[in-house]
C-alpha atoms as a PDB file:
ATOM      1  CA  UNK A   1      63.468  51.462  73.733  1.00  0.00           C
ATOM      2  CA  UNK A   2      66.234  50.834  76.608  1.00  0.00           C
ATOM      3  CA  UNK A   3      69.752  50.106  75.856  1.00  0.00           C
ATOM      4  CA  UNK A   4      71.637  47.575  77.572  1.00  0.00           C
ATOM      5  CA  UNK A   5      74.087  49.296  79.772  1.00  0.00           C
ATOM      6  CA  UNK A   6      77.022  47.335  78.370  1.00  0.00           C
ATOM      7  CA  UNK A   7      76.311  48.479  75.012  1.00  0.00           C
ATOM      8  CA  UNK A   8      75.469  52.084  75.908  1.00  0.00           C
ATOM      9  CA  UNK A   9      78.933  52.542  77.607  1.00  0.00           C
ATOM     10  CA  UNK A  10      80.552  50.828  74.586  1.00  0.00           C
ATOM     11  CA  UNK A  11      78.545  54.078  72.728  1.00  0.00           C
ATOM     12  CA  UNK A  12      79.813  56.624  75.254  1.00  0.00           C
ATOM     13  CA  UNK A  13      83.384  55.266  74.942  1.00  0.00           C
ATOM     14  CA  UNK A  14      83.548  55.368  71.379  1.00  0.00           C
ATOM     15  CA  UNK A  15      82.214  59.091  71.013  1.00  0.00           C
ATOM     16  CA  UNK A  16      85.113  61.547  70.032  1.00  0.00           C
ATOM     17  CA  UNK A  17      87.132  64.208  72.796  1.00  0.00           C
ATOM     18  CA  UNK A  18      85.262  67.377  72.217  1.00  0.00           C
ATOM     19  CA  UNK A  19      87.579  69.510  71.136  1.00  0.00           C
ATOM     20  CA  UNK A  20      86.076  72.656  72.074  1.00  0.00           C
ATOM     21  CA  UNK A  21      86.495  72.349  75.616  1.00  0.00           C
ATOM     22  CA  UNK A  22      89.813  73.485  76.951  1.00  0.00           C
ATOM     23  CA  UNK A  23      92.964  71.092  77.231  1.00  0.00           C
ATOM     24  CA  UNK A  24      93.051  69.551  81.220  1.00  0.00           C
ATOM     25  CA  UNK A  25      96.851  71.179  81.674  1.00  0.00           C
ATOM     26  CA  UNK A  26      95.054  74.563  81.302  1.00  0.00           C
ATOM     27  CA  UNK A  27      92.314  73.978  84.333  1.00  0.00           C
ATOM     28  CA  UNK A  28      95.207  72.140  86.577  1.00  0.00           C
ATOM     29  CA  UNK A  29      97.086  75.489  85.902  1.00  0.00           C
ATOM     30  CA  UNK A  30      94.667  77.586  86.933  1.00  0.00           C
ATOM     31  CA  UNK A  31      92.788  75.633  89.589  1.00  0.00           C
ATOM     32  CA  UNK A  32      96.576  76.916  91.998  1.00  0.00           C
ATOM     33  CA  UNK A  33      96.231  80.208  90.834  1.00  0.00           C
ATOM     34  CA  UNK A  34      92.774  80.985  91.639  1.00  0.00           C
ATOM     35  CA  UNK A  35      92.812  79.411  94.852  1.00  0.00           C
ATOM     36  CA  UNK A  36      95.924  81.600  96.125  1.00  0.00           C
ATOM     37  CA  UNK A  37      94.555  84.453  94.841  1.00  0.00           C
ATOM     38  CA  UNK A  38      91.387  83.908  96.966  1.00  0.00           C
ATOM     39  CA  UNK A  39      93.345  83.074  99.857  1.00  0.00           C
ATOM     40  CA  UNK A  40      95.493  86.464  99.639  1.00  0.00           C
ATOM     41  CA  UNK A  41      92.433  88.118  99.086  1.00  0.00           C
ATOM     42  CA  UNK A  42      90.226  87.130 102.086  1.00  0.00           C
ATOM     43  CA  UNK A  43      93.294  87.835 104.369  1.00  0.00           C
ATOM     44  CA  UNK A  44      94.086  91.235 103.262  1.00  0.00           C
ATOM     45  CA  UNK A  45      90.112  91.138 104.000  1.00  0.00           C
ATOM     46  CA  UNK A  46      90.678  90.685 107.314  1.00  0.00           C
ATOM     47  CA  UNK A  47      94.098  92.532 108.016  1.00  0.00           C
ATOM     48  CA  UNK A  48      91.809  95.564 106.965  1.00  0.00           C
ATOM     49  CA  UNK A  49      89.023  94.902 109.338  1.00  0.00           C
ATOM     50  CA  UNK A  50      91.172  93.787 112.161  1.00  0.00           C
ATOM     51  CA  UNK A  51      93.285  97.040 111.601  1.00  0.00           C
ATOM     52  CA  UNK A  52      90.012  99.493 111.107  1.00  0.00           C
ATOM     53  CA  UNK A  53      88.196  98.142 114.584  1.00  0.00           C
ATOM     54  CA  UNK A  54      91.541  98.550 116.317  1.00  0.00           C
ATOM     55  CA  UNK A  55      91.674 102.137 115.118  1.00  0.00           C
ATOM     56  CA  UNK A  56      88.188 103.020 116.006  1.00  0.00           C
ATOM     57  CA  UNK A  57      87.170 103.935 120.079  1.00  0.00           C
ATOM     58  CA  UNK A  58      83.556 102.808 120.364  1.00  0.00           C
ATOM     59  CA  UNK A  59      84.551  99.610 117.649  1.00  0.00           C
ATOM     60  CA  UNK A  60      82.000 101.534 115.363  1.00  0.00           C
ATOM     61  CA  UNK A  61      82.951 105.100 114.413  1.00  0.00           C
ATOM     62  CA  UNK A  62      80.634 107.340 112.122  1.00  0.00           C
ATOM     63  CA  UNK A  63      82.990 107.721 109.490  1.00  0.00           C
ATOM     64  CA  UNK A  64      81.110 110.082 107.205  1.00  0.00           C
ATOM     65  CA  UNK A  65      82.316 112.211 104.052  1.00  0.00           C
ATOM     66  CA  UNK A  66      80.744 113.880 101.882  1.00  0.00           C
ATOM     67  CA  UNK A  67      79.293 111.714  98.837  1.00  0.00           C
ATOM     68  CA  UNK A  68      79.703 112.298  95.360  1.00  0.00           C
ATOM     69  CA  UNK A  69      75.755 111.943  94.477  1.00  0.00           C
ATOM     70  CA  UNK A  70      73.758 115.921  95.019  1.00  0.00           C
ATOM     71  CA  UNK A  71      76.240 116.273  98.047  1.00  0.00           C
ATOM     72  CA  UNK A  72      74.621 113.387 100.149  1.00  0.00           C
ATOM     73  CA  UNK A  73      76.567 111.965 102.759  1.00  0.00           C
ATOM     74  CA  UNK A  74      78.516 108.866 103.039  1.00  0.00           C
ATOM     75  CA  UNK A  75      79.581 106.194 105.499  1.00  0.00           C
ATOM     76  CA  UNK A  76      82.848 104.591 105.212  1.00  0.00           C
ATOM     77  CA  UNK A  77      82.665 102.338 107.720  1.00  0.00           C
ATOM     78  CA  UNK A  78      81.602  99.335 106.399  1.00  0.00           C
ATOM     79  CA  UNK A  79      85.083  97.227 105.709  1.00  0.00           C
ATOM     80  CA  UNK A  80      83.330  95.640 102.392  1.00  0.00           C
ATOM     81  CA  UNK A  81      82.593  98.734 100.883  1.00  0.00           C
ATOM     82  CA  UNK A  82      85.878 100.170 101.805  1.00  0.00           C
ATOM     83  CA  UNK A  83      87.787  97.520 100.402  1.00  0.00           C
ATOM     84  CA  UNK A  84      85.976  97.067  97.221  1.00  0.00           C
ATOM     85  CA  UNK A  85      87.019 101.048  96.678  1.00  0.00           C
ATOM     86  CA  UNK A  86      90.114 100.053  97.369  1.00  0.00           C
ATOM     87  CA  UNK A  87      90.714  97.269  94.772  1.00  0.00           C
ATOM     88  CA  UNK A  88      88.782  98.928  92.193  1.00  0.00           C
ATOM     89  CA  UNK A  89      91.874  99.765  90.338  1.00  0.00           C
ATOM     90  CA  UNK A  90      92.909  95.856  91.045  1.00  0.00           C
ATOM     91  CA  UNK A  91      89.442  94.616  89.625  1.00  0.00           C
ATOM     92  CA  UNK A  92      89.496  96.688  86.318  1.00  0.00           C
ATOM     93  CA  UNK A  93      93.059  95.309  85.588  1.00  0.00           C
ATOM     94  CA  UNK A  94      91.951  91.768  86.210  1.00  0.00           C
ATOM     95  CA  UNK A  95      88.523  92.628  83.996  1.00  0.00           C
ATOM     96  CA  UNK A  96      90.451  93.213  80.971  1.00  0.00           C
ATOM     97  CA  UNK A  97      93.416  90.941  81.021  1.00  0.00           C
ATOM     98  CA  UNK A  98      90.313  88.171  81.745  1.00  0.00           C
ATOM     99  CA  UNK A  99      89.057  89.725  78.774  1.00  0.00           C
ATOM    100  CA  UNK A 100      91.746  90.007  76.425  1.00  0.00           C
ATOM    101  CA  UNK A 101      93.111  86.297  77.744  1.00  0.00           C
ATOM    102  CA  UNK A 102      89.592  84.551  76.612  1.00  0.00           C
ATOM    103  CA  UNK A 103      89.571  86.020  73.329  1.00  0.00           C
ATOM    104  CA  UNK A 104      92.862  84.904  72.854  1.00  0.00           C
ATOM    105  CA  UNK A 105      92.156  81.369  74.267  1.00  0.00           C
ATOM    106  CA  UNK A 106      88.527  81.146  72.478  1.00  0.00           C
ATOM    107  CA  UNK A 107      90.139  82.322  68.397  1.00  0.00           C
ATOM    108  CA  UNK A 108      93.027  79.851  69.374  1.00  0.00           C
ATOM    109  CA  UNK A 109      91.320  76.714  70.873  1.00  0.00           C
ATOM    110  CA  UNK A 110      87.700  76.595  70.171  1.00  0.00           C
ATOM    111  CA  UNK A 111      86.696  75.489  66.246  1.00  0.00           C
ATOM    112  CA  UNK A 112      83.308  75.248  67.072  1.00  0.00           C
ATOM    113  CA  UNK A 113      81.637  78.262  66.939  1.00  0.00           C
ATOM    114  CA  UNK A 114      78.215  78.545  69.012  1.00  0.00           C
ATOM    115  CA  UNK A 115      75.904  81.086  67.448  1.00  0.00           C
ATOM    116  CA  UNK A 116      72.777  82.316  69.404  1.00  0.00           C
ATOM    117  CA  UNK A 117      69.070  81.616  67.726  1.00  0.00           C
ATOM    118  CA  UNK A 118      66.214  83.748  68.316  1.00  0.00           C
ATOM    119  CA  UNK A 119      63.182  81.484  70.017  1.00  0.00           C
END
């Protein structure tokens, strides 16, 4: 049966904040944060490319050491590769504080416990 639209938003309106979800001061916070670390990101991003194709003499060197997998070879040229090396120690660091911060945030915050049913 269809609901007048008056009387559905009167419905909607009355329905409780879900208090699971996390408090608006916490996304505003981190909406900045995020954002600047993106933007420092993809200009180290390029300061690293500009600065590689600047050091190279053709603009495309074969920069190849030896791998670590049965002694194959591998090229270092490409500036994504290179730079995800780079940050790896960076990435691992952000993995686990990310980690450790949504426990904390999830035992502290949420009540409401989602538990996942077989099918």
């Amino acid at each position: 049966m269809l609901q007048d639209p008056d009387e559905r938003l009167r419905d909607i309106q009355e329905q409780p904040r879900d208090k699971s979800a996390p408090p608006l001061w916490l996304l505003l916070l981190t909406a900045p944060i995020s954002i600047a670390y993106f933007t420092w990101m993809y200009y180290a991003i390029y300061l690293f490319t500009e600065e590689f194709w600047k050091k190279s003499k053709h603009g495309n060197p074969l920069y190849i050491v030896p791998g670590w997998i049965n002694g194959r070879q591998m090229d270092l040229t490409d500036p994504q590769w290179n730079m995800f090396r780079r940050f790896i120690p960076l990435l691992a660091v952000a993995a686990t504080v990310f980690l450790i911060l949504s426990t904390l945030v999830k035992k502290t915050m949420c009540k409401v416990r989602i538990l996942f049913k077989r099918f």
